[in-house]
PDB file of N, CA and C in Angstrom:
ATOM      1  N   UNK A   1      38.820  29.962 -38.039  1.00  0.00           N
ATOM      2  CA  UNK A   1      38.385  28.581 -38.041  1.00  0.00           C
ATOM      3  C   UNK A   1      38.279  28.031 -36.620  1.00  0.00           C
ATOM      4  N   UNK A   2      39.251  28.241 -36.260  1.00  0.00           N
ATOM      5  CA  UNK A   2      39.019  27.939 -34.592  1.00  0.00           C
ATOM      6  C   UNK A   2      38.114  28.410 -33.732  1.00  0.00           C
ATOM      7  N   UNK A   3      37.695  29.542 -34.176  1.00  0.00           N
ATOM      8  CA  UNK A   3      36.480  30.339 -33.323  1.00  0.00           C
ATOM      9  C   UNK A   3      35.006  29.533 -34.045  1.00  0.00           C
ATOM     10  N   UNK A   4      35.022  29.205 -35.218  1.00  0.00           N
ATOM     11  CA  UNK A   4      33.815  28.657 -35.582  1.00  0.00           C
ATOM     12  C   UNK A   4      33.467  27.102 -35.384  1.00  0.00           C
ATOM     13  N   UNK A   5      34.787  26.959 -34.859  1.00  0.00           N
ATOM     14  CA  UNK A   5      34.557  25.473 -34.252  1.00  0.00           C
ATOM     15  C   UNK A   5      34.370  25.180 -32.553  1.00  0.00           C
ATOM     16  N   UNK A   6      34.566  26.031 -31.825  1.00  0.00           N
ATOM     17  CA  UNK A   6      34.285  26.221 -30.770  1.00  0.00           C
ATOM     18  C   UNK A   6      32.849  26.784 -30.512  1.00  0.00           C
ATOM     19  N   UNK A   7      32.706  27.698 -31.278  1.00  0.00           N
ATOM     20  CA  UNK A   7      31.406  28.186 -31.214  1.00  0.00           C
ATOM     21  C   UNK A   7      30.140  26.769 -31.461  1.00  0.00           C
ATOM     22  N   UNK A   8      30.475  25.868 -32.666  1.00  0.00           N
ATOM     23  CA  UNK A   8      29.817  25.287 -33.012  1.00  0.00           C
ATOM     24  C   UNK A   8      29.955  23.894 -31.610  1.00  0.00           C
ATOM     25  N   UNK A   9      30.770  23.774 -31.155  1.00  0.00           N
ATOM     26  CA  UNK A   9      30.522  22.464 -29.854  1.00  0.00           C
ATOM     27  C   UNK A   9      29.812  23.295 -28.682  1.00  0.00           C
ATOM     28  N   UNK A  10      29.950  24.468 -28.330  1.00  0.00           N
ATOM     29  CA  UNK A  10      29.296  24.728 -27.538  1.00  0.00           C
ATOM     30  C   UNK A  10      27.910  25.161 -27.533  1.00  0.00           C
ATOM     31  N   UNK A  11      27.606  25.362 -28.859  1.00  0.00           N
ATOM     32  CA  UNK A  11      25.981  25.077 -29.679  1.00  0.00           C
ATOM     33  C   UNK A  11      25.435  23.590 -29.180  1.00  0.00           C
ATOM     34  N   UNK A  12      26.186  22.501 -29.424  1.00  0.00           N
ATOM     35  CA  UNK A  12      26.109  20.967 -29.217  1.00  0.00           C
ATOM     36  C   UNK A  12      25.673  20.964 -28.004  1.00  0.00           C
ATOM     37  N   UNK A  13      26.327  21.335 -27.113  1.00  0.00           N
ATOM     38  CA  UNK A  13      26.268  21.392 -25.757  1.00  0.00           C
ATOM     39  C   UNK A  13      25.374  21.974 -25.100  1.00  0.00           C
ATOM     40  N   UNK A  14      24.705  22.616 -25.709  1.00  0.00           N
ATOM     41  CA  UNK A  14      23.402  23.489 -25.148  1.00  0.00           C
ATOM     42  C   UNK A  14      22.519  22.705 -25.223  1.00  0.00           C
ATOM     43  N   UNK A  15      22.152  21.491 -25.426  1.00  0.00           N
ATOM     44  CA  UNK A  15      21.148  20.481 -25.300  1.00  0.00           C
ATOM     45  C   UNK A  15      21.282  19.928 -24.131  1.00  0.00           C
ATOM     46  N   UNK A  16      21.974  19.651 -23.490  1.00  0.00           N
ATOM     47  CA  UNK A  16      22.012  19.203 -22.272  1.00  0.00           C
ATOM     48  C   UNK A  16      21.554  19.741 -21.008  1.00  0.00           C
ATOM     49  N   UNK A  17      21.082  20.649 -20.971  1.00  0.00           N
ATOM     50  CA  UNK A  17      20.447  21.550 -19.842  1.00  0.00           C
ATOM     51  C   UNK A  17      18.949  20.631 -20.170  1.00  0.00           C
ATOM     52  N   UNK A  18      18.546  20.400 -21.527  1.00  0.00           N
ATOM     53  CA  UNK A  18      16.941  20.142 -21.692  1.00  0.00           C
ATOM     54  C   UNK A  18      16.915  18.856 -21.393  1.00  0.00           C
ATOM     55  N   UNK A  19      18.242  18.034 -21.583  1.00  0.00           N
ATOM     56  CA  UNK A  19      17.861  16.857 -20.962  1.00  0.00           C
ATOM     57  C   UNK A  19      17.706  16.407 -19.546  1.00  0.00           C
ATOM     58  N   UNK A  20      18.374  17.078 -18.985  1.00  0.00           N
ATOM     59  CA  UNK A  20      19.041  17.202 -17.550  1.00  0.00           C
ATOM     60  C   UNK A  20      17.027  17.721 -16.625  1.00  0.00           C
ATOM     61  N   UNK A  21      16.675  18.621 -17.473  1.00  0.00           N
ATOM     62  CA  UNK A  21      15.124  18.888 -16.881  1.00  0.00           C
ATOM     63  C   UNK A  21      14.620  17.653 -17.199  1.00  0.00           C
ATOM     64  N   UNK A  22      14.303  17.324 -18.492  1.00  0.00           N
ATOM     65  CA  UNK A  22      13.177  16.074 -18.820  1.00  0.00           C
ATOM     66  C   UNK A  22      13.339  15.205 -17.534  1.00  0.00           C
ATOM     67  N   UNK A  23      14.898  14.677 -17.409  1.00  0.00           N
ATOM     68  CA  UNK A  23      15.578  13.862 -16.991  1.00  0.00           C
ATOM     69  C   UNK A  23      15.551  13.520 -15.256  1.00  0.00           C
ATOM     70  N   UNK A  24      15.089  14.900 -14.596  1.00  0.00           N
ATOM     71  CA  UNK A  24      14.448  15.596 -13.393  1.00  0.00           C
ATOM     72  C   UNK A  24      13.125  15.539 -13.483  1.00  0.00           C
ATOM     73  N   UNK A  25      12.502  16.026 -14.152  1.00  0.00           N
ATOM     74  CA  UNK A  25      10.921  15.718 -14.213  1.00  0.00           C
ATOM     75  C   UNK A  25      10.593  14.237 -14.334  1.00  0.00           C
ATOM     76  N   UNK A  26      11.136  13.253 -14.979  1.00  0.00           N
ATOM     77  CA  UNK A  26      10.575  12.069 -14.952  1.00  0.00           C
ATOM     78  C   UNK A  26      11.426  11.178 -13.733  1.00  0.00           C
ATOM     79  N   UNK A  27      12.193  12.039 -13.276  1.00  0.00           N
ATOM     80  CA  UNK A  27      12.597  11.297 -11.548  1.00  0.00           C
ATOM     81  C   UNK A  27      11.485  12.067 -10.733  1.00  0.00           C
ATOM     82  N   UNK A  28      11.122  13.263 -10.830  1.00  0.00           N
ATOM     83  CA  UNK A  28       9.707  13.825  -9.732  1.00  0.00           C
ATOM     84  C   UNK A  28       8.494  12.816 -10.078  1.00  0.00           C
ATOM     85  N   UNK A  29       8.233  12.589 -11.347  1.00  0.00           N
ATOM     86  CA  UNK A  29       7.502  11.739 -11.312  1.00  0.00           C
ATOM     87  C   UNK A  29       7.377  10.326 -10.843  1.00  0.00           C
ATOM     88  N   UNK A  30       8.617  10.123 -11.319  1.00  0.00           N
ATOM     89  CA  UNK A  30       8.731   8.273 -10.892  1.00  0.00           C
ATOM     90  C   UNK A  30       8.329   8.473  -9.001  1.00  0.00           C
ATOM     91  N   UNK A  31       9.069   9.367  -8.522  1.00  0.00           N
ATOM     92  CA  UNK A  31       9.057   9.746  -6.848  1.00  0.00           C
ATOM     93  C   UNK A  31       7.345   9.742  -6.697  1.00  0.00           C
ATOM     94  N   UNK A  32       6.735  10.386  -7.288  1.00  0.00           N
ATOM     95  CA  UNK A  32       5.221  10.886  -6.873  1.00  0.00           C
ATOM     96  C   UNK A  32       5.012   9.567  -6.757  1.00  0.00           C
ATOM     97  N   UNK A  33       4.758   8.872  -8.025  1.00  0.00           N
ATOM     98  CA  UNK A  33       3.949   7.261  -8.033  1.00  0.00           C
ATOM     99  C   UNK A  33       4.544   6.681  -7.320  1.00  0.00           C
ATOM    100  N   UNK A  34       5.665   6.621  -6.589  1.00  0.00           N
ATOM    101  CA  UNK A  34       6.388   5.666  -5.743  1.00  0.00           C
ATOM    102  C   UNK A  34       5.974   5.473  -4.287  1.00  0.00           C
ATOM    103  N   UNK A  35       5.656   7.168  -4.179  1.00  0.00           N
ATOM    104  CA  UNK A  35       5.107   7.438  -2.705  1.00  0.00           C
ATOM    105  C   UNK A  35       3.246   7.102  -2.960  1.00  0.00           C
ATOM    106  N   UNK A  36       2.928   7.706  -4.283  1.00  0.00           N
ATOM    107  CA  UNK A  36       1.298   7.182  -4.051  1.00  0.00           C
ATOM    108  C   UNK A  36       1.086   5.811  -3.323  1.00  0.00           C
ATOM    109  N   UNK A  37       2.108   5.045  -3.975  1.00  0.00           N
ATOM    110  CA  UNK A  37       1.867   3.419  -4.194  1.00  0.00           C
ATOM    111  C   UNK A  37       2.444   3.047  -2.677  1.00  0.00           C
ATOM    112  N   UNK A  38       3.312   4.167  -1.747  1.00  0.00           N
ATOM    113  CA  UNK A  38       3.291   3.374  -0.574  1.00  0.00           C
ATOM    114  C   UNK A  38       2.202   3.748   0.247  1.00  0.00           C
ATOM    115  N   UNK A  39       1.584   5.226   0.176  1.00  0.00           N
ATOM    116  CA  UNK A  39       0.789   5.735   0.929  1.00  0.00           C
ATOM    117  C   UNK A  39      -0.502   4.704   0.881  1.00  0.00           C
ATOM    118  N   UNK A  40      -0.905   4.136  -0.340  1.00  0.00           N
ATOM    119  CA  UNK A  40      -2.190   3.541  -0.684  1.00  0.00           C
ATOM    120  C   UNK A  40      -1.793   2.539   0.343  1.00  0.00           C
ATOM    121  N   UNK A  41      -0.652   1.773   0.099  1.00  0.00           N
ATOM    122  CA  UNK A  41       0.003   0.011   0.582  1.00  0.00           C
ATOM    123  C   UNK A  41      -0.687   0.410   2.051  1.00  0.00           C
ATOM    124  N   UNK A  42       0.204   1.489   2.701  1.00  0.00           N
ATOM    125  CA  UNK A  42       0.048   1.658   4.146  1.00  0.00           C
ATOM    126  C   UNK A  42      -1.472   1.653   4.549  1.00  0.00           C
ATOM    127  N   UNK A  43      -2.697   2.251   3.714  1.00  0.00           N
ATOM    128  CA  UNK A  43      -3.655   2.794   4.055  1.00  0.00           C
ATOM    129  C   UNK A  43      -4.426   0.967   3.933  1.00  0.00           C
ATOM    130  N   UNK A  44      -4.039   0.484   3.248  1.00  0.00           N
ATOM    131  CA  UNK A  44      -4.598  -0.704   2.869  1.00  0.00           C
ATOM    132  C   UNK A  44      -4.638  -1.614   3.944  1.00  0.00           C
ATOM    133  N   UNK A  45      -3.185  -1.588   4.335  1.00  0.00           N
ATOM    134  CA  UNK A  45      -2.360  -2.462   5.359  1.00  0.00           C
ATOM    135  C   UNK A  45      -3.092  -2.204   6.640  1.00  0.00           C
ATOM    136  N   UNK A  46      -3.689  -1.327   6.999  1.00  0.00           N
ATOM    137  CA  UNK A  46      -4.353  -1.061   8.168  1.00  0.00           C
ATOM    138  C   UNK A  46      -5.519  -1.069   8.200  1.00  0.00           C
ATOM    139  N   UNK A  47      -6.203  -0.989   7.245  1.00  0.00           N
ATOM    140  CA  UNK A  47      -7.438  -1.506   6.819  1.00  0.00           C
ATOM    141  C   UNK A  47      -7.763  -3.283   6.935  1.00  0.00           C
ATOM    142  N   UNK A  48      -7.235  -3.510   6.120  1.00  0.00           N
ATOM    143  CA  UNK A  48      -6.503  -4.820   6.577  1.00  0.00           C
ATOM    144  C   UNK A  48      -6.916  -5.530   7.980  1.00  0.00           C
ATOM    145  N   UNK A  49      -5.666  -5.277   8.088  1.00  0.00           N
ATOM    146  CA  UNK A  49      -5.754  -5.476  10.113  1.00  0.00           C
ATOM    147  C   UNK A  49      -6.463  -5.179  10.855  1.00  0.00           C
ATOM    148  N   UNK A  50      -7.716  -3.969  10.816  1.00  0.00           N
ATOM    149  CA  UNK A  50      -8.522  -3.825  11.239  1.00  0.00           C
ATOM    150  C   UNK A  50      -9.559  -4.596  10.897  1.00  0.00           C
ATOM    151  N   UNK A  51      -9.771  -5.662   9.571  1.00  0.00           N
ATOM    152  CA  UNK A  51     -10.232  -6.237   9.319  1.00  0.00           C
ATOM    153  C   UNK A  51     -10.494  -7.614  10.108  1.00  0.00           C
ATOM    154  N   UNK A  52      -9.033  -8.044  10.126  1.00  0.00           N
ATOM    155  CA  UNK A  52      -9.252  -9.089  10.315  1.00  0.00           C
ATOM    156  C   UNK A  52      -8.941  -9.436  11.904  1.00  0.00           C
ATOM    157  N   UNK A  53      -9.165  -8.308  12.955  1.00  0.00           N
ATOM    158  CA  UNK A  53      -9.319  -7.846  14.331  1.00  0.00           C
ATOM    159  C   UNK A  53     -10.658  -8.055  14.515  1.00  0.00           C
ATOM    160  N   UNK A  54     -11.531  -7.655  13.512  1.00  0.00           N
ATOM    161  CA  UNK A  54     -12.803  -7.907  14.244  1.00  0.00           C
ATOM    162  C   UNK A  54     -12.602  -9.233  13.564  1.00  0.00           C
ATOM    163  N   UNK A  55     -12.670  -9.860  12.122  1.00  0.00           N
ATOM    164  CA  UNK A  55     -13.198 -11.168  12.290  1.00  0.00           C
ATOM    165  C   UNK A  55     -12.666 -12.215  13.654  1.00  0.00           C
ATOM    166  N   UNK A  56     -11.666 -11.735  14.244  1.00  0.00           N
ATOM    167  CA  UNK A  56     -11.084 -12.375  15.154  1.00  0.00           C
ATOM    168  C   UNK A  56     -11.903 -12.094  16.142  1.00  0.00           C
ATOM    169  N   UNK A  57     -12.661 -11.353  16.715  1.00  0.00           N
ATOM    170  CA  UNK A  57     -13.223 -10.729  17.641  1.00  0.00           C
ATOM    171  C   UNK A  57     -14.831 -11.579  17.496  1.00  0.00           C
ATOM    172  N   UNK A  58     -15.017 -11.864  16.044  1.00  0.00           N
ATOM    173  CA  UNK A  58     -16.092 -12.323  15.606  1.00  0.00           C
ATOM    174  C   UNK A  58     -16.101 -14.512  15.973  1.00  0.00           C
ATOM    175  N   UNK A  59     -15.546 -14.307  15.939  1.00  0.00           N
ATOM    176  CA  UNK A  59     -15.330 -15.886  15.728  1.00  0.00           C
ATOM    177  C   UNK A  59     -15.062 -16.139  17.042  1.00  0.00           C
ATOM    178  N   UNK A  60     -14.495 -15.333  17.868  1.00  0.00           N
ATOM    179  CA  UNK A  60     -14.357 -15.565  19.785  1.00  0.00           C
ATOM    180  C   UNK A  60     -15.772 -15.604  20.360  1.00  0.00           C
ATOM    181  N   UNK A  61     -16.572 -14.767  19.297  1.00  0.00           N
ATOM    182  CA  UNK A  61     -18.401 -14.230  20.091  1.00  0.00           C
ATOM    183  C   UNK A  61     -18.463 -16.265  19.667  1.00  0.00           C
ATOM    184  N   UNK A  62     -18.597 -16.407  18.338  1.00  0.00           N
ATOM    185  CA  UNK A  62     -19.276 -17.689  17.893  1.00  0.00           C
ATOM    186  C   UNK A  62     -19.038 -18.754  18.552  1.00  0.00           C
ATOM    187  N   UNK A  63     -17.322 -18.672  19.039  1.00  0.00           N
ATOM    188  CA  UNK A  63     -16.862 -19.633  20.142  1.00  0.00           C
ATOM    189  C   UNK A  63     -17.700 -19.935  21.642  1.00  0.00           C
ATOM    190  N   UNK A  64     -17.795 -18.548  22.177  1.00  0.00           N
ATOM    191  CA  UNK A  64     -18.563 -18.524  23.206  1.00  0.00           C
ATOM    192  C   UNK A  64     -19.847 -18.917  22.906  1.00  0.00           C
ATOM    193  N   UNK A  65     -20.682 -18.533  21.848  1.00  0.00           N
ATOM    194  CA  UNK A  65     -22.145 -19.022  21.577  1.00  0.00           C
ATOM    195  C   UNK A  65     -22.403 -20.227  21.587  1.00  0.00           C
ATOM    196  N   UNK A  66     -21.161 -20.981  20.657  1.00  0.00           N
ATOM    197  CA  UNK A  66     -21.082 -22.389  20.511  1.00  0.00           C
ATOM    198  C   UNK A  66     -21.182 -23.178  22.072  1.00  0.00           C
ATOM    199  N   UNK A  67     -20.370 -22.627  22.545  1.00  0.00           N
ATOM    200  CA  UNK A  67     -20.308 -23.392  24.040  1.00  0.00           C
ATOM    201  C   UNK A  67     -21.645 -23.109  25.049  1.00  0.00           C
ATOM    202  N   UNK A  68     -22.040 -22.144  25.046  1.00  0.00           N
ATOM    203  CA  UNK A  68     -23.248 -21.814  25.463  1.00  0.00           C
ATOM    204  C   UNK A  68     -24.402 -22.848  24.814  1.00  0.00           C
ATOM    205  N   UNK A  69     -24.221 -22.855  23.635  1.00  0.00           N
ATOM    206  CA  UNK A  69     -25.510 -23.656  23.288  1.00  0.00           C
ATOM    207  C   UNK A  69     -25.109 -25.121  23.291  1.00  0.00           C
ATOM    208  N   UNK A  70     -23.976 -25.844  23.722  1.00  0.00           N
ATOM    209  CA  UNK A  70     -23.789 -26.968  23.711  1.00  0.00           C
ATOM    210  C   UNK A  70     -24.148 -27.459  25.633  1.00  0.00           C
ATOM    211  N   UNK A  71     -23.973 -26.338  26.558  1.00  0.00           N
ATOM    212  CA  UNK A  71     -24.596 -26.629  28.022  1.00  0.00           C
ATOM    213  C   UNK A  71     -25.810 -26.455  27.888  1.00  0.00           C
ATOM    214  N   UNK A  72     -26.392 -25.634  27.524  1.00  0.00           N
ATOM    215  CA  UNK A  72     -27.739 -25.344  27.263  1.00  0.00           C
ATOM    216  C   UNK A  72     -28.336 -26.808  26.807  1.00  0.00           C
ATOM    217  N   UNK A  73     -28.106 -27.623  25.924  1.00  0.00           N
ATOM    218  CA  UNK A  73     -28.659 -28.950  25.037  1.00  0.00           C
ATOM    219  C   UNK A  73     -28.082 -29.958  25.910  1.00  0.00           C
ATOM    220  N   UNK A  74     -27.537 -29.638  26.697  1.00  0.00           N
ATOM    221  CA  UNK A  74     -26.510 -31.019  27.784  1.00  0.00           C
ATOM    222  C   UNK A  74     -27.596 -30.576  28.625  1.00  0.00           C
ATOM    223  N   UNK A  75     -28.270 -29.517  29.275  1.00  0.00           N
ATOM    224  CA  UNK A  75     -28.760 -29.203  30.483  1.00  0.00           C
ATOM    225  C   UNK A  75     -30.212 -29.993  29.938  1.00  0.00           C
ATOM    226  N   UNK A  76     -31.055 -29.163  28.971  1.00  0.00           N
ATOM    227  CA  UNK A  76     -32.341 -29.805  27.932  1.00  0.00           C
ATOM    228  C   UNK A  76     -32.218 -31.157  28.414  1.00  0.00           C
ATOM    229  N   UNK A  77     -31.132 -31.918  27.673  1.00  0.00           N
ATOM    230  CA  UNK A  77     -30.596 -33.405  28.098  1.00  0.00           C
ATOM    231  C   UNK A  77     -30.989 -33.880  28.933  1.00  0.00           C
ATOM    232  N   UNK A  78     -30.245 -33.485  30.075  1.00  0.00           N
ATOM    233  CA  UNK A  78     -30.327 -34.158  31.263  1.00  0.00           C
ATOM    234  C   UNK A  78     -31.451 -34.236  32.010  1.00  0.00           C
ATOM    235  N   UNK A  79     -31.938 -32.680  31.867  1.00  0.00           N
ATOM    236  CA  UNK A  79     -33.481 -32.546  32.188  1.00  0.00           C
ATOM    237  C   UNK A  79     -34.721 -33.388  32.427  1.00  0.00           C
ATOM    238  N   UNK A  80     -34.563 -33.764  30.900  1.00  0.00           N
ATOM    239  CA  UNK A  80     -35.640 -34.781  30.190  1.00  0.00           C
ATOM    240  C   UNK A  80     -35.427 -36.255  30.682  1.00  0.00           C
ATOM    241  N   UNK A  81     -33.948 -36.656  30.790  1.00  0.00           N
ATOM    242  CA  UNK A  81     -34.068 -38.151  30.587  1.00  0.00           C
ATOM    243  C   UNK A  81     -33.843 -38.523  32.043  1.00  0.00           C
TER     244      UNK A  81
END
């Protein structure tokens, strides 16, 4: 009796190796999507910033244009009158 009850918990116990994998595989997984989702963030993030480097770059040209065409219409101006 004692041998068939030992035998039988350590039957029980043999499930735990399969959980212990599942249990590993869905931590490799959770890890994969964790890193996709920073690699994308990062790739974004610099995209990004490169973005908004030129609009900055863009709006300095318009600054200068602006001022250019406001001597330009002061000069016209003065010209005339």
């Amino acid at each position: 009796m004692f041998f068939h009850r030992r035998h039988h918990r350590s039957s029980a116990l043999d499930i735990w190796p399969g959980f212990v994998d599942a249990l590993a595989a869905l931590l490799m997984v959770i890890i994969f999507v964790l890193m996709t989702f920073v690699v994308s963030q990062l790739s974004l993030t610099d995209a990004l910033q490169g973005r908004d480097q030129a609009l900055a770059h863009l709006n300095d040209q318009i600054h200068t244009l602006k001022q250019a065409l406001a001597g330009e219409q002061f000069r016209l101006v003065a010209d005339s009158g």
